[in-house]
PDB file of N, CA and C in Angstrom:
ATOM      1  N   UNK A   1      75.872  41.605 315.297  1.00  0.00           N
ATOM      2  CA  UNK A   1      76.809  41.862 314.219  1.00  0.00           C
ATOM      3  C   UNK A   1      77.116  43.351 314.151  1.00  0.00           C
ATOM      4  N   UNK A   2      78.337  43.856 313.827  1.00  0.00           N
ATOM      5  CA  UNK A   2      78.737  45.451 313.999  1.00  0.00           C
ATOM      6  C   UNK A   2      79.002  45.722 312.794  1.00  0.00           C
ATOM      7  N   UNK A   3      78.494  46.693 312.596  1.00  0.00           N
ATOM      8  CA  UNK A   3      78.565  47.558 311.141  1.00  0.00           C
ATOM      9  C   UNK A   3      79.966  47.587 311.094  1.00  0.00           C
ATOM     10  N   UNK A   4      80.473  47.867 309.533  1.00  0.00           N
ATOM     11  CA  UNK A   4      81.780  48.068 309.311  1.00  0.00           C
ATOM     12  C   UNK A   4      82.238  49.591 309.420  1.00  0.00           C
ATOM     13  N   UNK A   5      83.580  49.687 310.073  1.00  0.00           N
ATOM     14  CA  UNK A   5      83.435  51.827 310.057  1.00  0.00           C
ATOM     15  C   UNK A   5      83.413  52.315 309.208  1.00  0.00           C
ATOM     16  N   UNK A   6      82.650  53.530 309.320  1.00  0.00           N
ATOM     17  CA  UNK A   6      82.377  54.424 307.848  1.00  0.00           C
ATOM     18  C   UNK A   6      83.468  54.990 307.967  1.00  0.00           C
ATOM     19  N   UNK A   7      83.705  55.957 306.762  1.00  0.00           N
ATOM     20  CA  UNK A   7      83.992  57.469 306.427  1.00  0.00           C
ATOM     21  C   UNK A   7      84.634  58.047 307.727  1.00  0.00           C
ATOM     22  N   UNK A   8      83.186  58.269 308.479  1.00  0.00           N
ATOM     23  CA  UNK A   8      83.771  58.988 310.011  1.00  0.00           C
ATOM     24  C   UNK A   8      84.549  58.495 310.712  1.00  0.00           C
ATOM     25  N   UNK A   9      84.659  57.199 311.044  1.00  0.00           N
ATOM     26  CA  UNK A   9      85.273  56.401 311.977  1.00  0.00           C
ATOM     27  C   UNK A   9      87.048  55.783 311.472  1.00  0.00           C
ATOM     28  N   UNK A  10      87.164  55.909 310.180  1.00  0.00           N
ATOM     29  CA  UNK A  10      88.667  55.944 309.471  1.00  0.00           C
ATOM     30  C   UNK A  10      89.041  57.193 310.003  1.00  0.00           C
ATOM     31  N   UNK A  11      90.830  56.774 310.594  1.00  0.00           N
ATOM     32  CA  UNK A  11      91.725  57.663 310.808  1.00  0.00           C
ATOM     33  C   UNK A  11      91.967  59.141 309.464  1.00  0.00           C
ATOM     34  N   UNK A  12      92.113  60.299 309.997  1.00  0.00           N
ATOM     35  CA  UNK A  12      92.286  61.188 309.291  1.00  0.00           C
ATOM     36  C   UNK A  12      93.912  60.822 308.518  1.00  0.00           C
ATOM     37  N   UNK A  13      93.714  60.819 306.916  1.00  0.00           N
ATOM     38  CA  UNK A  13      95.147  60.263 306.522  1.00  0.00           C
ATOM     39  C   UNK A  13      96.326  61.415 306.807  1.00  0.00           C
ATOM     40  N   UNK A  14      95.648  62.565 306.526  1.00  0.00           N
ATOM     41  CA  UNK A  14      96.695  63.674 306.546  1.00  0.00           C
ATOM     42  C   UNK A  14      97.254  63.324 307.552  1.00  0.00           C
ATOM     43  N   UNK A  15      96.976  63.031 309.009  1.00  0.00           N
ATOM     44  CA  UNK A  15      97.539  62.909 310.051  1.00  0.00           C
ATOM     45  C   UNK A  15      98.502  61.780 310.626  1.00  0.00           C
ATOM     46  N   UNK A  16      98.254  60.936 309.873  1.00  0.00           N
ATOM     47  CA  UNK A  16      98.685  59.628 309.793  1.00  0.00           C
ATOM     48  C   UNK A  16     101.003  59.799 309.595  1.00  0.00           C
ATOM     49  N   UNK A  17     101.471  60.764 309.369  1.00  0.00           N
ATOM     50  CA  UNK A  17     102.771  60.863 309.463  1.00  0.00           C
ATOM     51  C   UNK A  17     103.371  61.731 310.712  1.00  0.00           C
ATOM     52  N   UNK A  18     101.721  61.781 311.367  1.00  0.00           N
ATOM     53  CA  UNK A  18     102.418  62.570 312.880  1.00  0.00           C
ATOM     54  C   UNK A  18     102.459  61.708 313.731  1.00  0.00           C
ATOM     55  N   UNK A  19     101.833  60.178 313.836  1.00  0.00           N
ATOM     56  CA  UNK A  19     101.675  58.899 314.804  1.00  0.00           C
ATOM     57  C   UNK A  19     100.054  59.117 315.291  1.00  0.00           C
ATOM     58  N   UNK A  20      99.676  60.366 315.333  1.00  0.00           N
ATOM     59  CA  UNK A  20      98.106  60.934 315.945  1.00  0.00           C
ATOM     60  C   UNK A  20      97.046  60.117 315.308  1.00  0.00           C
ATOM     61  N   UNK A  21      96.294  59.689 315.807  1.00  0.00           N
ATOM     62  CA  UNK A  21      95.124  58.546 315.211  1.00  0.00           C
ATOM     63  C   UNK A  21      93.945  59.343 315.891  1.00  0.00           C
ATOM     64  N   UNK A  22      93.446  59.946 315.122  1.00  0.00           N
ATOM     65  CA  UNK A  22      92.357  61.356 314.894  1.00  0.00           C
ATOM     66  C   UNK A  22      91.225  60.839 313.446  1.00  0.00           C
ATOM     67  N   UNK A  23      90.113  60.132 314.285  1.00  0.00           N
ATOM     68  CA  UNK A  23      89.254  60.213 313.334  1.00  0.00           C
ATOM     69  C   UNK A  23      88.181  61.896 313.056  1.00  0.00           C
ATOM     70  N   UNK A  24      87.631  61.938 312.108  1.00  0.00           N
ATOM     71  CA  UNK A  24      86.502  62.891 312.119  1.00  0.00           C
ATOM     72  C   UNK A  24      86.070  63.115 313.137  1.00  0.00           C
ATOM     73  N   UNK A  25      85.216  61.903 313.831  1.00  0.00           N
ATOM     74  CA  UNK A  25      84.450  61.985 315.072  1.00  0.00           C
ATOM     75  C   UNK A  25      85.156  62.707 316.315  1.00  0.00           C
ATOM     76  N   UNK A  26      86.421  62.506 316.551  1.00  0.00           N
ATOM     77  CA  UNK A  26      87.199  62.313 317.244  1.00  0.00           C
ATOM     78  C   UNK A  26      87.487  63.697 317.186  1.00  0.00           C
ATOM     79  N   UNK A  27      87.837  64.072 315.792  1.00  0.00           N
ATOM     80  CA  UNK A  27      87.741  66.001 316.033  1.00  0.00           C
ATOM     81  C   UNK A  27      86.782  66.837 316.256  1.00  0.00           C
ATOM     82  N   UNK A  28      85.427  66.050 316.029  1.00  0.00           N
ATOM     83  CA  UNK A  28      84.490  67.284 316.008  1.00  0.00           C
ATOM     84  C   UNK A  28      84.229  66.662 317.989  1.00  0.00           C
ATOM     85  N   UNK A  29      84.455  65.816 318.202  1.00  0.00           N
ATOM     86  CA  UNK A  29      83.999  65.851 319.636  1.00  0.00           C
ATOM     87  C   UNK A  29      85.173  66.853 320.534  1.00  0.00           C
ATOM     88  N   UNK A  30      86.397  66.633 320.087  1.00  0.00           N
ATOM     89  CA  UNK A  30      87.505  67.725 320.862  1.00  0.00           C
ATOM     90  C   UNK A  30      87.245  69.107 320.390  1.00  0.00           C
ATOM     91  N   UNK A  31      86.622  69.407 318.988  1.00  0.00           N
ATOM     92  CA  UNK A  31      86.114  70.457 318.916  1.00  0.00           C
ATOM     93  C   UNK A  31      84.998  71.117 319.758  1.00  0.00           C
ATOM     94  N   UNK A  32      84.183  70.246 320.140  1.00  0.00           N
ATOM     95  CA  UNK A  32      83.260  70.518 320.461  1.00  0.00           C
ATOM     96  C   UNK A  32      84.023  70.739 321.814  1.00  0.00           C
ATOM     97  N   UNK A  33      84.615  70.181 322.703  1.00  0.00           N
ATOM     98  CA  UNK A  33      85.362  70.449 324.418  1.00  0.00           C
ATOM     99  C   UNK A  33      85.645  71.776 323.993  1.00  0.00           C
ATOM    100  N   UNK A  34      86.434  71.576 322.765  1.00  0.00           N
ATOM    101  CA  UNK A  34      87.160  73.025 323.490  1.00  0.00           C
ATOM    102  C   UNK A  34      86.469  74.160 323.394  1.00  0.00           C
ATOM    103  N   UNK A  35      85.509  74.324 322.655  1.00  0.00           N
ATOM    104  CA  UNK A  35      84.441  75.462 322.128  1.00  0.00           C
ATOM    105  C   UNK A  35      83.694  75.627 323.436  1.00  0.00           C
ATOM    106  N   UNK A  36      83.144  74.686 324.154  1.00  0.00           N
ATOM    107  CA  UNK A  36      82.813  74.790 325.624  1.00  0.00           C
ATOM    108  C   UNK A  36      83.410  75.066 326.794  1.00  0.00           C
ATOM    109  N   UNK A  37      84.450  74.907 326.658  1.00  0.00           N
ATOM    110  CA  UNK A  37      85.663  74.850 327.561  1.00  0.00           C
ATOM    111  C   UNK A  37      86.202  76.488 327.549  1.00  0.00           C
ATOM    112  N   UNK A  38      86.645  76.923 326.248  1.00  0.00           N
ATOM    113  CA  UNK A  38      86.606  77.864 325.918  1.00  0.00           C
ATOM    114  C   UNK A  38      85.106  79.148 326.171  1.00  0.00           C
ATOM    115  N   UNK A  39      84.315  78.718 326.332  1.00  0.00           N
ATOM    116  CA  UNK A  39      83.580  79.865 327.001  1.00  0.00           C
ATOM    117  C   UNK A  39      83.722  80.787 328.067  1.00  0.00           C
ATOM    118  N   UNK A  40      84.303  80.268 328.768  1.00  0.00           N
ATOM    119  CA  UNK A  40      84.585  80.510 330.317  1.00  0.00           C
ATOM    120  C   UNK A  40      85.865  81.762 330.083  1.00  0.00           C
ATOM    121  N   UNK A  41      87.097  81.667 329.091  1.00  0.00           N
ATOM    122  CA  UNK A  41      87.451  82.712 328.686  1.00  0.00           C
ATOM    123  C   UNK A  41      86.588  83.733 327.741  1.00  0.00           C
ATOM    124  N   UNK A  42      85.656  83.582 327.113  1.00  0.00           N
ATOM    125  CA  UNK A  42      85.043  84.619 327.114  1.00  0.00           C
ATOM    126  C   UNK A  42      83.756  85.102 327.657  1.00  0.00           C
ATOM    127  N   UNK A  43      83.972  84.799 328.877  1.00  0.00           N
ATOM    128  CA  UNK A  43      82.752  85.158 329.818  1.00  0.00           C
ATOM    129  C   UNK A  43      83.886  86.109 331.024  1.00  0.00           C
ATOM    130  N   UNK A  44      85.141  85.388 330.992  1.00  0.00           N
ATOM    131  CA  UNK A  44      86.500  86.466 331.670  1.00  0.00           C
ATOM    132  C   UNK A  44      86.555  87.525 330.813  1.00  0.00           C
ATOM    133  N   UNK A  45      87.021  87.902 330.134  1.00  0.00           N
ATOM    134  CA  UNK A  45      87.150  89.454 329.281  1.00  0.00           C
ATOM    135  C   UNK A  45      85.817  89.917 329.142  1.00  0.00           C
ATOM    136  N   UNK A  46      84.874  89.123 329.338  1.00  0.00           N
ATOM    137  CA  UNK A  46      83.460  90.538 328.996  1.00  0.00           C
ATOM    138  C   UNK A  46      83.517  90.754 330.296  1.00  0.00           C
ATOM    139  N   UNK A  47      83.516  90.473 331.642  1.00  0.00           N
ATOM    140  CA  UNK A  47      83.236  90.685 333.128  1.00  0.00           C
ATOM    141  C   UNK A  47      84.712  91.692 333.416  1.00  0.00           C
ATOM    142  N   UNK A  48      85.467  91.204 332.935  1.00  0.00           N
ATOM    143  CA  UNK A  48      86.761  92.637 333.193  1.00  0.00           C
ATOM    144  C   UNK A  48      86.721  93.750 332.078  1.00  0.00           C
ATOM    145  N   UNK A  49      86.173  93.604 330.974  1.00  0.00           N
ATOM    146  CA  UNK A  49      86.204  94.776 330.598  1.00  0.00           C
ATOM    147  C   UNK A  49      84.920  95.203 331.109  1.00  0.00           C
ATOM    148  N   UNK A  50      83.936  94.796 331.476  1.00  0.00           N
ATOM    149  CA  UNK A  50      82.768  95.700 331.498  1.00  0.00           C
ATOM    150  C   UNK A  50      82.850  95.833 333.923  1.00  0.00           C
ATOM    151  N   UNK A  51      83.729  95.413 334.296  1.00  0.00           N
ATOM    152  CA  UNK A  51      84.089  95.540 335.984  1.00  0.00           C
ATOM    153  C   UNK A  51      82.682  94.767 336.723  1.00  0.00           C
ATOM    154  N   UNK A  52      82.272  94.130 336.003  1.00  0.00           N
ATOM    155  CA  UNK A  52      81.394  93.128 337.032  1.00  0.00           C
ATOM    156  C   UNK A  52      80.831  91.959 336.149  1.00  0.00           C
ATOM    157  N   UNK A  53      80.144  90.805 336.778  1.00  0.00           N
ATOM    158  CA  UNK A  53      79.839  89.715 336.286  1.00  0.00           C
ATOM    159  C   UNK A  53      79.256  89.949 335.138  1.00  0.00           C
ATOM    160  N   UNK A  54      79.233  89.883 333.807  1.00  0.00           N
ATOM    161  CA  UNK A  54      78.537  89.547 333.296  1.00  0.00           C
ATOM    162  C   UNK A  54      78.773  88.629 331.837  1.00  0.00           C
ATOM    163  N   UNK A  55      77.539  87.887 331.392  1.00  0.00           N
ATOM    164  CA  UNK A  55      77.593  86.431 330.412  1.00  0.00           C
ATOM    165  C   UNK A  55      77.269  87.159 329.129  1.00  0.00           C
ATOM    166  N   UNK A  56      77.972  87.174 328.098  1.00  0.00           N
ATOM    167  CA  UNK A  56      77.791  87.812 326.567  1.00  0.00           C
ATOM    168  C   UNK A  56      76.939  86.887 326.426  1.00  0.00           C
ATOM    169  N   UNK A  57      76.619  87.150 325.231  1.00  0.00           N
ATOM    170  CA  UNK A  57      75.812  86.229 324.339  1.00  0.00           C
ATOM    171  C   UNK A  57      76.448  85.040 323.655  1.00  0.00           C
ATOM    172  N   UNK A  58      77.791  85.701 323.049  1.00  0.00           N
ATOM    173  CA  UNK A  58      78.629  84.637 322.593  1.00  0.00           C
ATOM    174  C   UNK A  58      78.636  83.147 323.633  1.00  0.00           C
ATOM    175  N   UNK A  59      78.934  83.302 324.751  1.00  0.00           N
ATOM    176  CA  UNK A  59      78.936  82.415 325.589  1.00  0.00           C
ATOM    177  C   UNK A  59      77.876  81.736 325.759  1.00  0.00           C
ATOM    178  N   UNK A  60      76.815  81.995 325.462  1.00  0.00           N
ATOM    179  CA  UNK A  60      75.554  80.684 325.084  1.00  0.00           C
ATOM    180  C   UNK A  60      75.515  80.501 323.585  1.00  0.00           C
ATOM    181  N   UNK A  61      76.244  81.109 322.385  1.00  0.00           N
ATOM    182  CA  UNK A  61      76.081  80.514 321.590  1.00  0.00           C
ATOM    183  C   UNK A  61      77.161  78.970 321.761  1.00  0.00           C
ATOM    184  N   UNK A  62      78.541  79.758 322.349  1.00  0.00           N
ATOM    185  CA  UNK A  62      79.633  78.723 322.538  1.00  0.00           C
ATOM    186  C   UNK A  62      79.279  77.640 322.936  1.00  0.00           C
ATOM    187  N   UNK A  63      78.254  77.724 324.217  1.00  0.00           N
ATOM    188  CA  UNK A  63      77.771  76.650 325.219  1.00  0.00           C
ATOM    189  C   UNK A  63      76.708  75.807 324.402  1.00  0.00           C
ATOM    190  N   UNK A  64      76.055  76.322 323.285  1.00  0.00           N
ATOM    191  CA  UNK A  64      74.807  75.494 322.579  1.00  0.00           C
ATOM    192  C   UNK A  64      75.605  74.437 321.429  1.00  0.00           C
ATOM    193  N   UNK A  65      76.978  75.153 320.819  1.00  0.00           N
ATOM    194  CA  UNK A  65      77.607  74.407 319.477  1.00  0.00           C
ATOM    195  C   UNK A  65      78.268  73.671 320.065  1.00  0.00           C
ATOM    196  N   UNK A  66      79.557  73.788 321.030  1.00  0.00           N
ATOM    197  CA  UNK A  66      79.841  72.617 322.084  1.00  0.00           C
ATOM    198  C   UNK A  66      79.570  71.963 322.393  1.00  0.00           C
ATOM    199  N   UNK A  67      78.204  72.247 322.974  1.00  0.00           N
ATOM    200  CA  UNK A  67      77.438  70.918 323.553  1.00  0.00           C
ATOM    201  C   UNK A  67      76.820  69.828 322.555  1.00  0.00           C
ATOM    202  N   UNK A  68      76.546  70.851 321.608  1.00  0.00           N
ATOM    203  CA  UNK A  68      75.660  69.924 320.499  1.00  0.00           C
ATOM    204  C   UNK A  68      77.150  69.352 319.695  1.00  0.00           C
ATOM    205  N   UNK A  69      78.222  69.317 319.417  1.00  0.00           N
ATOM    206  CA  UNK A  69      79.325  68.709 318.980  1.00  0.00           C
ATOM    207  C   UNK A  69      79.641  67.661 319.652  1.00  0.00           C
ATOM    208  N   UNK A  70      79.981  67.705 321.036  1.00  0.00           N
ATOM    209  CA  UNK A  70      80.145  67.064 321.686  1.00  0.00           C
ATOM    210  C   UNK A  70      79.064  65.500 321.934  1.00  0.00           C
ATOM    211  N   UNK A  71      77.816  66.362 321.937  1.00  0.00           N
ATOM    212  CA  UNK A  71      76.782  65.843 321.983  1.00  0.00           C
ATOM    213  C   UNK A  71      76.719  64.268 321.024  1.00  0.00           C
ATOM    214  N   UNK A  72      76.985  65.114 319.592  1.00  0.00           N
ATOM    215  CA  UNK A  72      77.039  64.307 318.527  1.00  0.00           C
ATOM    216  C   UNK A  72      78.046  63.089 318.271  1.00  0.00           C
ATOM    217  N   UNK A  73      79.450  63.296 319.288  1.00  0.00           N
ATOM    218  CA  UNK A  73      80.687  62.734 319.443  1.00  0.00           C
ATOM    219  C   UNK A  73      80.179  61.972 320.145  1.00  0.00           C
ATOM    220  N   UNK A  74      79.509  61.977 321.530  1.00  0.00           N
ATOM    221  CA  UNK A  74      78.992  60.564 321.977  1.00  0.00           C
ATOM    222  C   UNK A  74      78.029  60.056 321.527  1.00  0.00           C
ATOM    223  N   UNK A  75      77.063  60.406 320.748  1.00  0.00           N
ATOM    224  CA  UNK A  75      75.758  59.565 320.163  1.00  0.00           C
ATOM    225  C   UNK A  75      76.454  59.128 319.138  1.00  0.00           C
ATOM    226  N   UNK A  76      76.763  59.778 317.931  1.00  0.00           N
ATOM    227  CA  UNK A  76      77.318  58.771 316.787  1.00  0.00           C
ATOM    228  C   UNK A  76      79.104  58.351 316.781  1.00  0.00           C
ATOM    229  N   UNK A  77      79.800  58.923 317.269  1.00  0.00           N
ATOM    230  CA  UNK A  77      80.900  58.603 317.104  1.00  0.00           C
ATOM    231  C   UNK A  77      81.336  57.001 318.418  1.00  0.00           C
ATOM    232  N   UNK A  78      81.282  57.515 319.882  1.00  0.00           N
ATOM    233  CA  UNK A  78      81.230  56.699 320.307  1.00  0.00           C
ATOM    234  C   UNK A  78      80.424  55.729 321.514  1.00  0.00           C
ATOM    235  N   UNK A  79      78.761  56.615 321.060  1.00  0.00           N
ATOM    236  CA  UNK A  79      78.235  55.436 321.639  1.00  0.00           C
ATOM    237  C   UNK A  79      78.208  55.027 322.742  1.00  0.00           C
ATOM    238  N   UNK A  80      78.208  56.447 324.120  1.00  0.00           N
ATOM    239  CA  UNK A  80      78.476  56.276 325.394  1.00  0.00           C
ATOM    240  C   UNK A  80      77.221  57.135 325.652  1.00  0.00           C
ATOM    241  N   UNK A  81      76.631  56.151 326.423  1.00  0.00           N
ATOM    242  CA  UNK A  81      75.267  56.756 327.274  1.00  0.00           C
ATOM    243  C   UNK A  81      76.010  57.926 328.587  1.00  0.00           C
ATOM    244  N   UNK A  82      77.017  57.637 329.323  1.00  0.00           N
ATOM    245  CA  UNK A  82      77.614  58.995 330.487  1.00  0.00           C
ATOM    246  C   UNK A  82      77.612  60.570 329.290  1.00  0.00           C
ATOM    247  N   UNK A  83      78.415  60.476 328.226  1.00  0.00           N
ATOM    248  CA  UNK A  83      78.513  61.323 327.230  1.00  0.00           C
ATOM    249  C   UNK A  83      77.580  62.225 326.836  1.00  0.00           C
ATOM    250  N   UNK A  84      76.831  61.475 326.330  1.00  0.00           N
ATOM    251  CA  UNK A  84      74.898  61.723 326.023  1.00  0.00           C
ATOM    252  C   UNK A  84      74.720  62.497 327.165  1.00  0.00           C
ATOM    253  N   UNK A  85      74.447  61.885 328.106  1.00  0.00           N
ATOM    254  CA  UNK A  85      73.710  62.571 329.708  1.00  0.00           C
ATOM    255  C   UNK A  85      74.267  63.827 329.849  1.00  0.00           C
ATOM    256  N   UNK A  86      76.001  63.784 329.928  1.00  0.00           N
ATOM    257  CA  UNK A  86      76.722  64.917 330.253  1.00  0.00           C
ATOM    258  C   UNK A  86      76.406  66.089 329.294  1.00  0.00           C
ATOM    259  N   UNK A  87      75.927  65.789 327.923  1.00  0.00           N
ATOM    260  CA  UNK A  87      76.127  66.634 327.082  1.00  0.00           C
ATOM    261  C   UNK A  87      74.656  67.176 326.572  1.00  0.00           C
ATOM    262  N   UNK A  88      73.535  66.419 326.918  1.00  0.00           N
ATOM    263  CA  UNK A  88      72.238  66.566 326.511  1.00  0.00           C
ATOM    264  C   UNK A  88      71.532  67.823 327.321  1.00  0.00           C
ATOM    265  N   UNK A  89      71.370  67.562 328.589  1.00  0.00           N
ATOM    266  CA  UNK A  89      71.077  68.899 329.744  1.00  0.00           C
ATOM    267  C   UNK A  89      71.875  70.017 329.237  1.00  0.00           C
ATOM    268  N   UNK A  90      73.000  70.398 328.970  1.00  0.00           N
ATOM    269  CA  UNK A  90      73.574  71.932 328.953  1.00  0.00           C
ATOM    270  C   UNK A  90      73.515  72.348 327.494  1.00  0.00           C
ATOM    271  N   UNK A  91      72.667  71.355 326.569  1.00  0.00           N
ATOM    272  CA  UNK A  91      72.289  72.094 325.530  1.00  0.00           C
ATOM    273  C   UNK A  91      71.102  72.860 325.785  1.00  0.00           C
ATOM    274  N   UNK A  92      70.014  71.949 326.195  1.00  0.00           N
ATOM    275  CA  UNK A  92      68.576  72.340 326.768  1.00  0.00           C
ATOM    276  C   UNK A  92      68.675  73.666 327.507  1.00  0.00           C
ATOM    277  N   UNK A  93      69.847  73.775 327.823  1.00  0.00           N
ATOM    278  CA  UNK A  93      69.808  74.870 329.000  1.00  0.00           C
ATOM    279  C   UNK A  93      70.120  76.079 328.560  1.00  0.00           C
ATOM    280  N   UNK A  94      71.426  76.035 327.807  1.00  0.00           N
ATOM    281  CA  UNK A  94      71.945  77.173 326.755  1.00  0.00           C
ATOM    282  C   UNK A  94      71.280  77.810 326.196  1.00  0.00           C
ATOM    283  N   UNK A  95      70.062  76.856 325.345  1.00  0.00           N
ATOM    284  CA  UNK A  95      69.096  77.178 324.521  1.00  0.00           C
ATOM    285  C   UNK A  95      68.223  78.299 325.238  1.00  0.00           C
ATOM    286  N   UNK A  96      67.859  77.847 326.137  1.00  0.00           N
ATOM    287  CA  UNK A  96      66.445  78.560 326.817  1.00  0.00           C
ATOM    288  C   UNK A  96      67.567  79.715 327.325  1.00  0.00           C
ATOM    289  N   UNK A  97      68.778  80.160 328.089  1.00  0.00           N
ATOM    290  CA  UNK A  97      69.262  81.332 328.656  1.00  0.00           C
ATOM    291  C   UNK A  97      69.268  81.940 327.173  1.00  0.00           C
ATOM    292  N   UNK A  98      69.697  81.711 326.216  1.00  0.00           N
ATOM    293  CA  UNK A  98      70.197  82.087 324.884  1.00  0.00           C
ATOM    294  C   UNK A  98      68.717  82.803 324.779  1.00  0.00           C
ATOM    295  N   UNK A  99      67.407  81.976 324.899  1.00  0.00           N
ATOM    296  CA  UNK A  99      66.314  82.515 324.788  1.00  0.00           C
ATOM    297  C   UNK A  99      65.718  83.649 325.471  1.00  0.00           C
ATOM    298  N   UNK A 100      66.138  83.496 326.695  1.00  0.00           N
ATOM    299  CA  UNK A 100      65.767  84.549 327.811  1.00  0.00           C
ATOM    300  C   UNK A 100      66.893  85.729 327.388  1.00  0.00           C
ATOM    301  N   UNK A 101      67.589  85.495 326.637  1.00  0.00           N
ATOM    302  CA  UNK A 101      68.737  86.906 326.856  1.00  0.00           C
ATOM    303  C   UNK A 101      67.831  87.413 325.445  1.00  0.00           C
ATOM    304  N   UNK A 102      67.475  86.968 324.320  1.00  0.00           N
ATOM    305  CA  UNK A 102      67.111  87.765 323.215  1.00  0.00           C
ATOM    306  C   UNK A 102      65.827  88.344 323.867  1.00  0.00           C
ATOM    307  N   UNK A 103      65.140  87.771 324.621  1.00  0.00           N
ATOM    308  CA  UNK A 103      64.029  88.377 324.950  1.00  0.00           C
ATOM    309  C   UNK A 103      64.039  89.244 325.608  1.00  0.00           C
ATOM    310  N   UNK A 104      65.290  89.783 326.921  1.00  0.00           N
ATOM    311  CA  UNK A 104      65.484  90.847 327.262  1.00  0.00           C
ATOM    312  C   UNK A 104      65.907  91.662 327.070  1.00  0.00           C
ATOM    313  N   UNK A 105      66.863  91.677 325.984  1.00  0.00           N
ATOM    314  CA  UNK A 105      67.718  92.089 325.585  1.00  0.00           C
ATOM    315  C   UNK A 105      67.361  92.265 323.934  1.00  0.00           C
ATOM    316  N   UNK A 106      66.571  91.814 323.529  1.00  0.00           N
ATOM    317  CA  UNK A 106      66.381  92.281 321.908  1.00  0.00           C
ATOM    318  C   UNK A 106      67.606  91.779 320.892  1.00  0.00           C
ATOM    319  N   UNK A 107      67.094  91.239 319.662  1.00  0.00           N
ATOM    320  CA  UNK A 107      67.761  89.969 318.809  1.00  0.00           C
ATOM    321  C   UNK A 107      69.362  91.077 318.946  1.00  0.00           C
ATOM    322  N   UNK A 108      69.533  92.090 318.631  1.00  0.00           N
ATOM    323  CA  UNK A 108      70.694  92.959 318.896  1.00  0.00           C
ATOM    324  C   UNK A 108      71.800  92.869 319.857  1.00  0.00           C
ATOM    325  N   UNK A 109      70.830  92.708 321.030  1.00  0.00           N
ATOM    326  CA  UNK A 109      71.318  92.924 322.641  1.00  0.00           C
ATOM    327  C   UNK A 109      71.280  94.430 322.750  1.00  0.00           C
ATOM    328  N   UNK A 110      70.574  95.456 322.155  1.00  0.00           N
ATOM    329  CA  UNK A 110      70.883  97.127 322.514  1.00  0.00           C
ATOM    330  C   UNK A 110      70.323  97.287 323.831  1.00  0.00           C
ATOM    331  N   UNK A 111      69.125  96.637 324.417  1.00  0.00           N
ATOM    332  CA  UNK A 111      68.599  96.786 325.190  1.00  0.00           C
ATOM    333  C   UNK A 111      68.909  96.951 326.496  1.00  0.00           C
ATOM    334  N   UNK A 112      69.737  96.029 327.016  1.00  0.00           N
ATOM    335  CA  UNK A 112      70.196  95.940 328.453  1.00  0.00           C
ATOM    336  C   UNK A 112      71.781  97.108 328.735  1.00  0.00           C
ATOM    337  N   UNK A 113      72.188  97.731 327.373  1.00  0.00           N
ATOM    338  CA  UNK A 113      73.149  98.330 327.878  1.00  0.00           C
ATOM    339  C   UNK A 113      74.530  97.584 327.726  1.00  0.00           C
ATOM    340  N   UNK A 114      75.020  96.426 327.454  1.00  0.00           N
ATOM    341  CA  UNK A 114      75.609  95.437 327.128  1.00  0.00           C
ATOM    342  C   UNK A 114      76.881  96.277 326.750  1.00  0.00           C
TER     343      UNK A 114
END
């Protein structure tokens, strides 16, 4: 027997006079793409302004809220084990670089010169 949809799973009404059928879930999981997706431009402007590779910090926070949005879009919204998988590892991972950068770098970042 299937639960009836909540709250989350009803179409957003505001949206409802554009034809767009956009639940909650449905935004925080595209929120969550693009916040990840979006890292990668700001991992481009810190490596050209600073003339060689390098990963801000922002970019593992981007990569930890993304993932965990996303994350949340396939566990409660829709319930796809590929989703989960895709999205579970590059939180784990974010976390710990996110970890290794405060530790070298000091909760600031003054340390490495940044």
């Amino acid at each position: 027997m299937l639960a009836p949809p909540g709250i989350m799973d009803a179409p957003i009404a505001v949206l409802a006079w554009t034809g767009i059928h956009m639940t909650p879930w449905k935004l925080i999981g595209l929120t969550g793409a693009l916040m990840f997706g979006s890292r990668w431009l700001v991992q481009f402007l810190a490596s050209r302004r600073h003339g060689k590779p390098v990963i801000p910090r922002l970019f593992w926070y981007m990569s930890i809220v993304g993932s965990l949005m996303t994350l949340a879009y396939f566990v409660f919204g829709k319930n796809d084990a590929v989703g989960i998988l895709q999205n579970l590892f590059p939180a784990f991972t974010a976390a710990y670089s996110l970890y290794l950068d405060i530790r070298h770098r000091g909760w600031n970042g003054e340390r490495a010169g940044y």
